[in-house]
C-alpha atoms as a PDB file:
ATOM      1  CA  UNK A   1     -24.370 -53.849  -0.804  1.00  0.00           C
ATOM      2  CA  UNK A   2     -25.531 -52.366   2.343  1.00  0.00           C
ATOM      3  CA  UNK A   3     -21.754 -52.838   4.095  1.00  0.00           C
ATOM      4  CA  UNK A   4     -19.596 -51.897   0.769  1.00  0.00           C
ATOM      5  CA  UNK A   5     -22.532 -48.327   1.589  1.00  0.00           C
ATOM      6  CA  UNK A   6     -21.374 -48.332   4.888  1.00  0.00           C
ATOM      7  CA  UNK A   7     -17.682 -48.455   4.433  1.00  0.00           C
ATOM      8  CA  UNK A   8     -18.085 -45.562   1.837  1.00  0.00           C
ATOM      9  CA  UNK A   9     -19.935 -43.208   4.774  1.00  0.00           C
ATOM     10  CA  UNK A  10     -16.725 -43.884   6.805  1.00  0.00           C
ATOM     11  CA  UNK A  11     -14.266 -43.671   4.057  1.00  0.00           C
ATOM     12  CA  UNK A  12     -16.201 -39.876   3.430  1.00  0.00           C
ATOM     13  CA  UNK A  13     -16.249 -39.228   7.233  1.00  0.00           C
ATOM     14  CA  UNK A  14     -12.723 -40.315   7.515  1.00  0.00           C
ATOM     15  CA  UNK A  15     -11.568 -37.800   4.801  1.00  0.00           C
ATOM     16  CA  UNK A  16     -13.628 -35.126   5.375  1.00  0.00           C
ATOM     17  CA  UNK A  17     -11.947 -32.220   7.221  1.00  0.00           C
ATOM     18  CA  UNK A  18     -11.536 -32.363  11.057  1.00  0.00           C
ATOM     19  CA  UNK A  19     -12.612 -28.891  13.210  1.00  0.00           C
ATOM     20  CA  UNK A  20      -9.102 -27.050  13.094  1.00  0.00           C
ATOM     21  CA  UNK A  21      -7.495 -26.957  16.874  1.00  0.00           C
ATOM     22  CA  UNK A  22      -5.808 -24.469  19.003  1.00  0.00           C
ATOM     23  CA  UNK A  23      -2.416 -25.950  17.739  1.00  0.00           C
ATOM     24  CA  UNK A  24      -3.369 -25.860  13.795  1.00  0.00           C
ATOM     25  CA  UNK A  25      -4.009 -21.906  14.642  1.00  0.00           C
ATOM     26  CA  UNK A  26      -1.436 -21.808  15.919  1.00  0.00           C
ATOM     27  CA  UNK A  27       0.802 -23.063  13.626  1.00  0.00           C
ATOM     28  CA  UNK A  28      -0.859 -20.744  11.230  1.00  0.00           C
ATOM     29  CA  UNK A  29       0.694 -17.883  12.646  1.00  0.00           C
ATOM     30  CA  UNK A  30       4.166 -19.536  11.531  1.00  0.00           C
ATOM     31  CA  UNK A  31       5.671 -19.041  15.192  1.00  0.00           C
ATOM     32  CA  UNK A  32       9.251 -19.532  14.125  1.00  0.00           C
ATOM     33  CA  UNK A  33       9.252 -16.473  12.227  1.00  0.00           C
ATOM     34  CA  UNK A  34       8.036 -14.187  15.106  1.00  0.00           C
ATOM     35  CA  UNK A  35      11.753 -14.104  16.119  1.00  0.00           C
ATOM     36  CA  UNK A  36      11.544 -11.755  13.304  1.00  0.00           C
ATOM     37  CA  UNK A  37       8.936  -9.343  14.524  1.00  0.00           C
ATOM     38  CA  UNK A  38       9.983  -8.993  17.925  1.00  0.00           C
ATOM     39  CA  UNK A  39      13.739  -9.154  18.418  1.00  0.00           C
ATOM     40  CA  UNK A  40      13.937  -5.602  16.609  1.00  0.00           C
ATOM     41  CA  UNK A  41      11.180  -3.989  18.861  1.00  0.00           C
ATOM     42  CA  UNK A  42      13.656  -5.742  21.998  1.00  0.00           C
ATOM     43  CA  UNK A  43      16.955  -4.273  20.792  1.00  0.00           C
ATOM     44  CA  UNK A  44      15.682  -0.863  19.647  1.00  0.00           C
ATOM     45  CA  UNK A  45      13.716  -0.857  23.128  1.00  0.00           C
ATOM     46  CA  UNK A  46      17.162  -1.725  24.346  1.00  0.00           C
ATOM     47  CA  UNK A  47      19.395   0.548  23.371  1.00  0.00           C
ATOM     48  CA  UNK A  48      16.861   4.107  23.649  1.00  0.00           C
ATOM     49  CA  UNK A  49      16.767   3.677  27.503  1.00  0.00           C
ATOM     50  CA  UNK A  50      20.585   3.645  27.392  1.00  0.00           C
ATOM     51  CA  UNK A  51      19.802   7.957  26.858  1.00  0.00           C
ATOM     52  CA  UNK A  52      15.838   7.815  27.702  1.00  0.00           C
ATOM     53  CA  UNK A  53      13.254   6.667  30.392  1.00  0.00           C
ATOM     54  CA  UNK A  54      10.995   3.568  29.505  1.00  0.00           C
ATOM     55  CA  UNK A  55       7.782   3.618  28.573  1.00  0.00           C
ATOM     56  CA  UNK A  56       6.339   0.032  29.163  1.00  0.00           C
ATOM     57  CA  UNK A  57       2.874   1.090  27.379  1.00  0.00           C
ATOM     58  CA  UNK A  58       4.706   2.175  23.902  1.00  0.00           C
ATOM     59  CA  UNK A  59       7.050  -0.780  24.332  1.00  0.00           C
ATOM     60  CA  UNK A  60       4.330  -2.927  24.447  1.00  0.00           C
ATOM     61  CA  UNK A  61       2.035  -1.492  21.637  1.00  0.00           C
ATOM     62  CA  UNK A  62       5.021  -1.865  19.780  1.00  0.00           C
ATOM     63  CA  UNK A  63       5.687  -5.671  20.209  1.00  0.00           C
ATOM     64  CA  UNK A  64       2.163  -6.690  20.112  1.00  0.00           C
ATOM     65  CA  UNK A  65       1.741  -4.481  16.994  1.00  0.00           C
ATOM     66  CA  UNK A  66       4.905  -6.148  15.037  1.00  0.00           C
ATOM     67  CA  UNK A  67       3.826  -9.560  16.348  1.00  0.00           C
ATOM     68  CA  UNK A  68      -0.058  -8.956  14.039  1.00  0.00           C
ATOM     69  CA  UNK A  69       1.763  -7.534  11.190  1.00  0.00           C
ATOM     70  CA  UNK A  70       4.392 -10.915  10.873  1.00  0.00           C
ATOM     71  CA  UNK A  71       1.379 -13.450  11.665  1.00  0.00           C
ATOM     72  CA  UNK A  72      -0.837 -11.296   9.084  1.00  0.00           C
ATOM     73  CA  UNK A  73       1.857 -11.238   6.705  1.00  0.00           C
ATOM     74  CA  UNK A  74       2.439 -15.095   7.479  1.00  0.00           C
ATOM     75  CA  UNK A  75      -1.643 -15.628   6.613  1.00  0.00           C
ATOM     76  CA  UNK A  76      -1.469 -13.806   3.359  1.00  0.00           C
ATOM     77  CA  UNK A  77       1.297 -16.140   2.442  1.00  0.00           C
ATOM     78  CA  UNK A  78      -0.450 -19.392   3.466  1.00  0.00           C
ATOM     79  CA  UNK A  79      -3.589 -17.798   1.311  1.00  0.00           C
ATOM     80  CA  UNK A  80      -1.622 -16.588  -1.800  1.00  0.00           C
ATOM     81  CA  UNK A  81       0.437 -19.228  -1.738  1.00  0.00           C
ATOM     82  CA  UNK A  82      -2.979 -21.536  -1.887  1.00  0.00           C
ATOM     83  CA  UNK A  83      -4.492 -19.752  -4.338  1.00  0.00           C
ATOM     84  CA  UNK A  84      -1.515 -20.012  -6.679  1.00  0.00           C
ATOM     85  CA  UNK A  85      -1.186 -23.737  -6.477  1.00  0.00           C
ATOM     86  CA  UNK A  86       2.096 -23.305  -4.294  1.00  0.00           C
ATOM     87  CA  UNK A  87       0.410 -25.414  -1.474  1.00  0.00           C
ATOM     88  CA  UNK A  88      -0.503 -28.811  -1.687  1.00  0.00           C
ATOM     89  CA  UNK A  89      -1.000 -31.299   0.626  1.00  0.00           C
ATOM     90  CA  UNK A  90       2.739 -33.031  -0.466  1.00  0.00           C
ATOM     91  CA  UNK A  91       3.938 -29.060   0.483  1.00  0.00           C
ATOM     92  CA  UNK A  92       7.087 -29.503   2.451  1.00  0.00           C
ATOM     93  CA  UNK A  93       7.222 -26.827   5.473  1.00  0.00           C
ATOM     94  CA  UNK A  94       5.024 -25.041   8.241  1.00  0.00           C
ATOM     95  CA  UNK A  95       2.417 -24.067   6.134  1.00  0.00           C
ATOM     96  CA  UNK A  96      -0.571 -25.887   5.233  1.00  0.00           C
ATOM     97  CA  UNK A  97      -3.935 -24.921   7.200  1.00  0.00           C
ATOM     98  CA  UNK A  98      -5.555 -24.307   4.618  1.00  0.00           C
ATOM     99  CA  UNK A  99      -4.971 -27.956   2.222  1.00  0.00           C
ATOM    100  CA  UNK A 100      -4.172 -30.078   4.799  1.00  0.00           C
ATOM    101  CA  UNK A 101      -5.799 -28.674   8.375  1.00  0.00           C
ATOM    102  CA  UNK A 102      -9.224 -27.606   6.876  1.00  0.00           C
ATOM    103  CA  UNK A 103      -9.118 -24.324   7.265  1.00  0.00           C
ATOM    104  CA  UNK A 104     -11.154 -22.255   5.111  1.00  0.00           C
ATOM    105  CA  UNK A 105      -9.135 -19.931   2.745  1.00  0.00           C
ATOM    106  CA  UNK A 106     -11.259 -17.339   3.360  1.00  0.00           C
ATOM    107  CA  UNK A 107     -11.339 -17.295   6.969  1.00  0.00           C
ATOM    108  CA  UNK A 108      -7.249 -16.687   6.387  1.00  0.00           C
ATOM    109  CA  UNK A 109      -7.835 -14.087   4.922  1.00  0.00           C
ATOM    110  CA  UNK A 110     -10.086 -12.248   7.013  1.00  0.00           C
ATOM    111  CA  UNK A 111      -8.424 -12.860  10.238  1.00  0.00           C
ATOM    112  CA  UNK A 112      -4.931 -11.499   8.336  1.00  0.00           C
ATOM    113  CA  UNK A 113      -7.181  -7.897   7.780  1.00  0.00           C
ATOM    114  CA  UNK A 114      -8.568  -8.475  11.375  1.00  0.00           C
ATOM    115  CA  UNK A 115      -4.914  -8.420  12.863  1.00  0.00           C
ATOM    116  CA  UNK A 116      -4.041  -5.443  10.467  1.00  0.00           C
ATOM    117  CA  UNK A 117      -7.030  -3.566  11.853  1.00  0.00           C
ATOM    118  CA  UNK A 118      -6.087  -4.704  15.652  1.00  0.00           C
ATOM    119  CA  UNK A 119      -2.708  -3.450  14.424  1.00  0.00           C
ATOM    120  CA  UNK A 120      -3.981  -0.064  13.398  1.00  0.00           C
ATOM    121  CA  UNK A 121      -5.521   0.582  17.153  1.00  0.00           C
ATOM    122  CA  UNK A 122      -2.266   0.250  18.488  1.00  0.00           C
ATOM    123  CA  UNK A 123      -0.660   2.136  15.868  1.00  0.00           C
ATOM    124  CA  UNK A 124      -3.074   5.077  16.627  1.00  0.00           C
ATOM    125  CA  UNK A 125      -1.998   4.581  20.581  1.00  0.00           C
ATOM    126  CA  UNK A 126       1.304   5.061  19.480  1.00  0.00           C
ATOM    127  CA  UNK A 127       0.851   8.119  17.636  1.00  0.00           C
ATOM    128  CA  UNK A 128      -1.105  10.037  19.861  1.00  0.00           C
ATOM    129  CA  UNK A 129       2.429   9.653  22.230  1.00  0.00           C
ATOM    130  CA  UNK A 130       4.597  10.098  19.345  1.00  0.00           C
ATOM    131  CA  UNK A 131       4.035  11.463  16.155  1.00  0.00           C
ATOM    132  CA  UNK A 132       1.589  10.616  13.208  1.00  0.00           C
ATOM    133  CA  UNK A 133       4.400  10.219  10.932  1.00  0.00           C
ATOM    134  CA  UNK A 134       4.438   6.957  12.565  1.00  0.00           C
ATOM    135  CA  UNK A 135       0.926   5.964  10.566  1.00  0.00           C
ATOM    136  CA  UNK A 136       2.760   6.419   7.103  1.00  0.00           C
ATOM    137  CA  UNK A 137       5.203   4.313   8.086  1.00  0.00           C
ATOM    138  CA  UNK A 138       3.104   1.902   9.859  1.00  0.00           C
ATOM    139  CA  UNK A 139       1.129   1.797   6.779  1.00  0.00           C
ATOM    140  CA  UNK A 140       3.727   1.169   4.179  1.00  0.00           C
ATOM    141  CA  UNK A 141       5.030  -1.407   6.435  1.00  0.00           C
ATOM    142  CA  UNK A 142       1.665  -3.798   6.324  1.00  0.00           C
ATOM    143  CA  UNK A 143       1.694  -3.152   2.786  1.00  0.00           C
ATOM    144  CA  UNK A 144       4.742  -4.442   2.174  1.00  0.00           C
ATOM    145  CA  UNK A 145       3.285  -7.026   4.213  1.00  0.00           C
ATOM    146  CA  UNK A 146       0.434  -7.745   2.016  1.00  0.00           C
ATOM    147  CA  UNK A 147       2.766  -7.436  -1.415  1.00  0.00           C
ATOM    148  CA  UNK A 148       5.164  -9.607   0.044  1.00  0.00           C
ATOM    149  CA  UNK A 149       3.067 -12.548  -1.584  1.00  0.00           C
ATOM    150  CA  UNK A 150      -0.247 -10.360  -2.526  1.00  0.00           C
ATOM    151  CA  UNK A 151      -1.198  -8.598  -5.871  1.00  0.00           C
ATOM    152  CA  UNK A 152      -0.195  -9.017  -9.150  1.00  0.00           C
ATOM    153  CA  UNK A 153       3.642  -8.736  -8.896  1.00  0.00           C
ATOM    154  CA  UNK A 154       4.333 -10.559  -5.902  1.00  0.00           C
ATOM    155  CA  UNK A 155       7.701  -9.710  -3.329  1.00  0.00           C
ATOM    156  CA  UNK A 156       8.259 -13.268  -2.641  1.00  0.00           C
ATOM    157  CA  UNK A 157       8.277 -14.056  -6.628  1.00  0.00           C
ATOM    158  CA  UNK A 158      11.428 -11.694  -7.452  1.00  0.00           C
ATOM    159  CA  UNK A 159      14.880 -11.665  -6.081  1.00  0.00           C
ATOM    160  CA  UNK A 160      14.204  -8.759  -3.560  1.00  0.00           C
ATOM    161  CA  UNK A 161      12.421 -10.655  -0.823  1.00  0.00           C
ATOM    162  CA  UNK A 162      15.666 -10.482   1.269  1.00  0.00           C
ATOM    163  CA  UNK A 163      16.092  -7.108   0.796  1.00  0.00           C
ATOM    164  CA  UNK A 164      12.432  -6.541   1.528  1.00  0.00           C
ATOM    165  CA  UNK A 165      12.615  -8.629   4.609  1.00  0.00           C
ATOM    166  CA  UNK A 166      15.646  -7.374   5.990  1.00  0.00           C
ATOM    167  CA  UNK A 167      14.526  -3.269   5.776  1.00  0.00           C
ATOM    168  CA  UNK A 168      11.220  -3.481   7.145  1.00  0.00           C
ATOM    169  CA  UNK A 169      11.506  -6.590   9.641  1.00  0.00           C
ATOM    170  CA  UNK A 170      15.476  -5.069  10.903  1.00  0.00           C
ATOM    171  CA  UNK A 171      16.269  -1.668   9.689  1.00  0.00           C
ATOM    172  CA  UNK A 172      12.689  -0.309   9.982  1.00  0.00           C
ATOM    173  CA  UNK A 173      11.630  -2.099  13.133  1.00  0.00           C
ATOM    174  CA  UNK A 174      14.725  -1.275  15.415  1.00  0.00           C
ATOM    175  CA  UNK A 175      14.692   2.501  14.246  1.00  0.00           C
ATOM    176  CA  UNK A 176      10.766   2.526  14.875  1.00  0.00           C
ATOM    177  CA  UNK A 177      10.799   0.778  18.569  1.00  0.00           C
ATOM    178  CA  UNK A 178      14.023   2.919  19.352  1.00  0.00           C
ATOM    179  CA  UNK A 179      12.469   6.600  18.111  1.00  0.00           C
ATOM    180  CA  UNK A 180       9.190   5.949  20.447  1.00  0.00           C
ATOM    181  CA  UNK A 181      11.009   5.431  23.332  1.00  0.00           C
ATOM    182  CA  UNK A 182      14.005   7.981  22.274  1.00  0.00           C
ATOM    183  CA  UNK A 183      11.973  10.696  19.935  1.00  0.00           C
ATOM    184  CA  UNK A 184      14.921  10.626  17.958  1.00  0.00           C
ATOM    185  CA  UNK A 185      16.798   8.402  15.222  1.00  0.00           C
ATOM    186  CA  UNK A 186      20.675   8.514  15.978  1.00  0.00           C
ATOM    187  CA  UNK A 187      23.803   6.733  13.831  1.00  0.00           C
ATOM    188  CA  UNK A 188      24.257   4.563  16.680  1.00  0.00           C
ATOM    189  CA  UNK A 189      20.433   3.134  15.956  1.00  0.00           C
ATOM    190  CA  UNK A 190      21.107   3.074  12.446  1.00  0.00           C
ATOM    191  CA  UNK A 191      25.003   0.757  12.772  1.00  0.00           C
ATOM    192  CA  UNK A 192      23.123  -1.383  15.454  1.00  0.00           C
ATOM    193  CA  UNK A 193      20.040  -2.357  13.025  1.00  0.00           C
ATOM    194  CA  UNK A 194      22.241  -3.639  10.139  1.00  0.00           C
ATOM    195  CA  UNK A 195      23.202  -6.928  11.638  1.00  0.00           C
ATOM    196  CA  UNK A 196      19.488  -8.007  12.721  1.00  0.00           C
ATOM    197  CA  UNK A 197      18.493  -6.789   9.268  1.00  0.00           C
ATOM    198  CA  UNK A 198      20.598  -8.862   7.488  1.00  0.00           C
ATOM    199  CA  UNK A 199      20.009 -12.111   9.628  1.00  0.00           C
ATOM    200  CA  UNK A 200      15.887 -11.529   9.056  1.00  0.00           C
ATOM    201  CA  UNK A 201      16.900 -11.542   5.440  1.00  0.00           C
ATOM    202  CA  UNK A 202      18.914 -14.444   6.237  1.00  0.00           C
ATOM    203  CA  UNK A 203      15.964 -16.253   7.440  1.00  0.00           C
ATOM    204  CA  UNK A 204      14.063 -15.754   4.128  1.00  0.00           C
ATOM    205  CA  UNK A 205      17.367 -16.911   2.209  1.00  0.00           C
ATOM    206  CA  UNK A 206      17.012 -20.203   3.950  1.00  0.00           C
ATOM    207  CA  UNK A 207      13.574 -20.754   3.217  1.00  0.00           C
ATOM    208  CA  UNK A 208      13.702 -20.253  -0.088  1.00  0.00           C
ATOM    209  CA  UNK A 209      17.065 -22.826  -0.195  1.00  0.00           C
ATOM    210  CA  UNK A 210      14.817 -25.303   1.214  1.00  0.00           C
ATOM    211  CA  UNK A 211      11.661 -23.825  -1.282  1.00  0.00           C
ATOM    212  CA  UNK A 212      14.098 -23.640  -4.256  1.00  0.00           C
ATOM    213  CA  UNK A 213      13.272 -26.144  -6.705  1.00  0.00           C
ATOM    214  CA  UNK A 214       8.966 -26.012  -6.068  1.00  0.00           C
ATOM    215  CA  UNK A 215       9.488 -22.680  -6.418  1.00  0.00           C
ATOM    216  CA  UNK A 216      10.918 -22.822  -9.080  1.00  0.00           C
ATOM    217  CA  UNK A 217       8.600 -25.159 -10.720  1.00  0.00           C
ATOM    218  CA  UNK A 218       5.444 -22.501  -9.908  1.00  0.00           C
ATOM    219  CA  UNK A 219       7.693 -19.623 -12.062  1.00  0.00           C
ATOM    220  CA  UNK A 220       9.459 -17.766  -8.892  1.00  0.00           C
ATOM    221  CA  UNK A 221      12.293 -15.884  -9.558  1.00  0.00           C
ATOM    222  CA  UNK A 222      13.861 -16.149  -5.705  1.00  0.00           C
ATOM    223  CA  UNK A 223      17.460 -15.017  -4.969  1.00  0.00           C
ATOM    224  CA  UNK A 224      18.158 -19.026  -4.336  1.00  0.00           C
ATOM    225  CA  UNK A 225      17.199 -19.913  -7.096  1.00  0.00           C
ATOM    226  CA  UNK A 226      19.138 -17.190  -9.565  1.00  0.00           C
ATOM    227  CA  UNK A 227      21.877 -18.191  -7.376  1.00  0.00           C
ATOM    228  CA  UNK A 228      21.555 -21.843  -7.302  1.00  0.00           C
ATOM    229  CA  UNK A 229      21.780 -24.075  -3.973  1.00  0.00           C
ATOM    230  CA  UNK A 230      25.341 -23.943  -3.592  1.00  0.00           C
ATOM    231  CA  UNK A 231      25.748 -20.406  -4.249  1.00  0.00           C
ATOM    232  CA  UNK A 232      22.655 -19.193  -2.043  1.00  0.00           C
ATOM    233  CA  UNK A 233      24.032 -21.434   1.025  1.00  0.00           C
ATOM    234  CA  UNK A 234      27.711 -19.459   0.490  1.00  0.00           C
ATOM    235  CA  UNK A 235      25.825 -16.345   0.681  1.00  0.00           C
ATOM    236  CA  UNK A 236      23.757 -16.947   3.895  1.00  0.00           C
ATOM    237  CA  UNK A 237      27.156 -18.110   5.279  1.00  0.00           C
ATOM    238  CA  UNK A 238      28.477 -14.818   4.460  1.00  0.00           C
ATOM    239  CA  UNK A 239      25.448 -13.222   5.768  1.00  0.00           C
ATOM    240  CA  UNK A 240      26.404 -14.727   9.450  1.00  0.00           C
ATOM    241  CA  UNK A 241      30.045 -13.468   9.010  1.00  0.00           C
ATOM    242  CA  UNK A 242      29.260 -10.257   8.412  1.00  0.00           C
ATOM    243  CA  UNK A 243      26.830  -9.864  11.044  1.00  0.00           C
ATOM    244  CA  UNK A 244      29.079 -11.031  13.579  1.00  0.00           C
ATOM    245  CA  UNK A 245      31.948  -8.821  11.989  1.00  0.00           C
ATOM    246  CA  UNK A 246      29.864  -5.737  12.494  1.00  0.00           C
ATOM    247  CA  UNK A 247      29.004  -5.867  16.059  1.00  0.00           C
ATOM    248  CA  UNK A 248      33.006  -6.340  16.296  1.00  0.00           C
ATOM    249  CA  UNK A 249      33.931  -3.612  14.057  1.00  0.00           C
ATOM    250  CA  UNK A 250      31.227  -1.352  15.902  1.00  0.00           C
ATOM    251  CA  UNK A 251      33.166  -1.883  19.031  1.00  0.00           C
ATOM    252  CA  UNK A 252      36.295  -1.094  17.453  1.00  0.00           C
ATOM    253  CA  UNK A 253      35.352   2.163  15.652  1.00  0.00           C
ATOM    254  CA  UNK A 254      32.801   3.906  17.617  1.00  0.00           C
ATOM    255  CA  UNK A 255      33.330   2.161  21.421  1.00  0.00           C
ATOM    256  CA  UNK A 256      29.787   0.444  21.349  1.00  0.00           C
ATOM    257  CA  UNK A 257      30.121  -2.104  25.055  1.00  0.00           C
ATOM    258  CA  UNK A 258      32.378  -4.835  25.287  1.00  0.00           C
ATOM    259  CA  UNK A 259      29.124  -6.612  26.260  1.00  0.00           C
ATOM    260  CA  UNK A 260      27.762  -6.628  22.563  1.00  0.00           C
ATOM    261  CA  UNK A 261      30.207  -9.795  22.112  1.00  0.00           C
ATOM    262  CA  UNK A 262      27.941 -11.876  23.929  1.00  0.00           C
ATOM    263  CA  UNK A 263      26.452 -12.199  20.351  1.00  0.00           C
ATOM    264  CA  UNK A 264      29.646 -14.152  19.494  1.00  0.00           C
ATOM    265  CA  UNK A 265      27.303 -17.620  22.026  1.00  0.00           C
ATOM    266  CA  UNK A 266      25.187 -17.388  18.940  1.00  0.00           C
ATOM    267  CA  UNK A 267      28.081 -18.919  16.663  1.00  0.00           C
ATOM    268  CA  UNK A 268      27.653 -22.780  16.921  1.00  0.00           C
ATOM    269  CA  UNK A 269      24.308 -21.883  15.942  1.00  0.00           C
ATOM    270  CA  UNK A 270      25.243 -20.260  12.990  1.00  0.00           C
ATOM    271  CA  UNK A 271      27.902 -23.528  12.087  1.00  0.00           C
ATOM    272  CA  UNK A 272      24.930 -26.029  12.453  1.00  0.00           C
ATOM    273  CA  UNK A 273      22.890 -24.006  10.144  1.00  0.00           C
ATOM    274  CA  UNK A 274      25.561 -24.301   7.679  1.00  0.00           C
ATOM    275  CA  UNK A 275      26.357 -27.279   8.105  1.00  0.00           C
ATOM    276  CA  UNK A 276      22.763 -28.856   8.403  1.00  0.00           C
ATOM    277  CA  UNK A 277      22.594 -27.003   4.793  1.00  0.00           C
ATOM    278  CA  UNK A 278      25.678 -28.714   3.220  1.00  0.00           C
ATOM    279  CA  UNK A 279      24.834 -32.115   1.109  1.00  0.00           C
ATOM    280  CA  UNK A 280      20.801 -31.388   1.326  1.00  0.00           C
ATOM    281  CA  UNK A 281      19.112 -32.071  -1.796  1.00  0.00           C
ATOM    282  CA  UNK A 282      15.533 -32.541  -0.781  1.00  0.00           C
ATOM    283  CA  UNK A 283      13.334 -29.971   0.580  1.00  0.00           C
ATOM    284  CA  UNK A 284      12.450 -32.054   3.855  1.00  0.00           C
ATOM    285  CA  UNK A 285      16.543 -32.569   4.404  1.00  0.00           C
ATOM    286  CA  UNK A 286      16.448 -28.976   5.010  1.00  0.00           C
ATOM    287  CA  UNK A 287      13.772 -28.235   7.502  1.00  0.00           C
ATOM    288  CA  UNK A 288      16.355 -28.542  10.408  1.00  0.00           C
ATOM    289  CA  UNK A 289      18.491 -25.934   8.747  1.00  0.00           C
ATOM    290  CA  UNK A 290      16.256 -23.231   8.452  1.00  0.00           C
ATOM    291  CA  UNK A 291      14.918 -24.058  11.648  1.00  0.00           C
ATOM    292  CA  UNK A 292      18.522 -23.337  13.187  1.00  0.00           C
ATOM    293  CA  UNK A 293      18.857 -20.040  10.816  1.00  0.00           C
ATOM    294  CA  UNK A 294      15.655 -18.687  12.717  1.00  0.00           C
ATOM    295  CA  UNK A 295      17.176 -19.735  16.215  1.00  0.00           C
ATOM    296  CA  UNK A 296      20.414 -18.439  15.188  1.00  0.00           C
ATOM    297  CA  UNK A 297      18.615 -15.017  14.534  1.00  0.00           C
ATOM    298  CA  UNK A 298      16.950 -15.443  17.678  1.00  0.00           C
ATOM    299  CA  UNK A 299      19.787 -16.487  19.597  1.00  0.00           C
ATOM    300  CA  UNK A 300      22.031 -13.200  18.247  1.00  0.00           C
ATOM    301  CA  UNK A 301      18.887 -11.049  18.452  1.00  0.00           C
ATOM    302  CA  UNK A 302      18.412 -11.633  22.001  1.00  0.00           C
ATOM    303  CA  UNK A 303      22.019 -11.455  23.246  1.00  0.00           C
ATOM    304  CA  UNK A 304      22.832  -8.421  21.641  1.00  0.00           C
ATOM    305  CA  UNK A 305      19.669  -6.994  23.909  1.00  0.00           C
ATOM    306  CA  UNK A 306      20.997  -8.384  26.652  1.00  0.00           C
ATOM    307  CA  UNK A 307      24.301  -6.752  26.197  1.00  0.00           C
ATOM    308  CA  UNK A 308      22.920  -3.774  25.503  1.00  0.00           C
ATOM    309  CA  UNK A 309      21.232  -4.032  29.623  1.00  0.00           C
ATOM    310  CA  UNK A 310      23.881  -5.473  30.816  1.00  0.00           C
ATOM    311  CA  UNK A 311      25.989  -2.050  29.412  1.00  0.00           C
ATOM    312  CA  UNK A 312      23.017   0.065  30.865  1.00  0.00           C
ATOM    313  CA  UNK A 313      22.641  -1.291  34.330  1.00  0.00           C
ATOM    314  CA  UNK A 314      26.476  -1.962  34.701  1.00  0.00           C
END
């Protein structure tokens, strides 16, 4: 009696929840999709000192701001996603503090509001060198952030969480970390954007590949899944074309640098996404694709700023 007792305290201490560490925090703040928050604020950076000094202090505001905004988005997502049933211990992917790490749902939550607030400091920084017009945008960005999988009507439940993605994590972001350094929004800003934009949405097309049937299952409504695997892994395909077509037509039409087509390194990338796609029927076949999509984005992101140095400095 006494040792069936005492293998039951172990069993209970065995299964209880272990103190979360620095690398379940860590993995919290969903570092793959950071590319995402600050590979805009690098190539909008990038191309305003082509026609403008630097400032390091707005730069930096800027990156560290976009960097709370993704991991508090990333936190409401791990919560909401919890509170819907979405997670489960089973739950293919990077999330998971919260039903498998022992992280309290609530203490998600709250640090997501305290990196919004931490956000807001810097976004009042930014402002008092810029312009407060800056705020409203600021603002409607971390809502979006919060909608994405907050509220009653969810982003990440309809087909639009591409869309949503790709405006306020590309189109959004460049134009924002090029008009504090510039002071101005110019076409050039605008053509150079569309590429990153589409890629961020491309990174939230491959999740929701590998998320398609669970999702599914819990009553989403995700682009992948109106458009069925086969159909959804054509169209981030075509989402890679494009974006390498544009930097090339850009060059073409309106003399952007030769030095843009470093982008074109990014390619194999872009063919072992594919590729690591094609086949994949199970969601834990496809972790190693949309980890490539993310380094592809990276990969792109970050040779497109270098061109853009390499055409200021040269």
């Amino acid at each position: 009696m006494e040792e069936r007792l005492t293998n039951s305290t172990k069993k209970l201490a065995n299964d209880s929840p272990s103190k979360p560490t620095w690398q379940v925090w860590w993995r919290l703040l969903r570092p793959h999709t950071l590319t995402a928050a600050f590979v805009p604020v690098i190539i909008g950076t990038m191309l305003a000192i082509q026609d403008n000094p630097f400032h390091f202090g707005l730069f930096l505001a800027m990156m560290v701001a976009s960097i709370l905004i993704q991991s508090a988005t990333n936190m409401f997502n791990e919560y909401y996603d919890f509170k819907r049933g979405l997670d489960h211990e089973g739950s293919v992917g990077i999330g998971g503090a919260i039903v498998r790490d022992g992280v309290r749902a609530e203490t998600v939550l709250k640090l997501a509001f305290i990196f919004f607030g931490i956000a807001i400091f810097l976004g009042v920084y930014i402002c008092l060198l810029t312009t407060w017009w800056i705020a409203v945008i600021g603002v409607v960005c971390m809502a979006a952030g919060y909608y994405y999988t907050g509220g009653p009507y969810p982003i990440a439940y309809t087909p639009f969480g591409e869309i949503a993605a790709g405006l306020f994590m590309g189109l959004i972001l460049v134009l924002l970390s090029f008009y504090v350094q510039a002071e101005v929004i110019t076409l050039d800003s605008v053509l150079l954007s569309l590429p990153i934009s589409i890629l961020v949405g491309g990174i939230l097309m491959a999740n929701n590949i590998r998320d398609r049937i669970g999702d599914q299952e819990k009553g989403r409504k995700t682009l992948a899944i109106l458009l069925g695997h086969e159909k959804a892994v054509l169209s981030l395909e075509w989402m890679f074309i494009f974006s390498f077509l544009w930097i090339v037509i850009m060059i073409i039409t309106i003399d952007a640098s030769l030095w843009l087509l470093l982008v074109l390194l990014s390619l194999p990338k872009a063919f072992k996404a594919i590729k690591l796609f094609d086949g994949k029927t199970e969601a834990v076949q496809m972790m190693p694709a949309m980890k490539a999509t993310a380094q592809m984005h990276t990969q792109f992101g970050l040779l497109m700023s270098i061109g853009l140095l390499l055409a200021y400095v040269i």
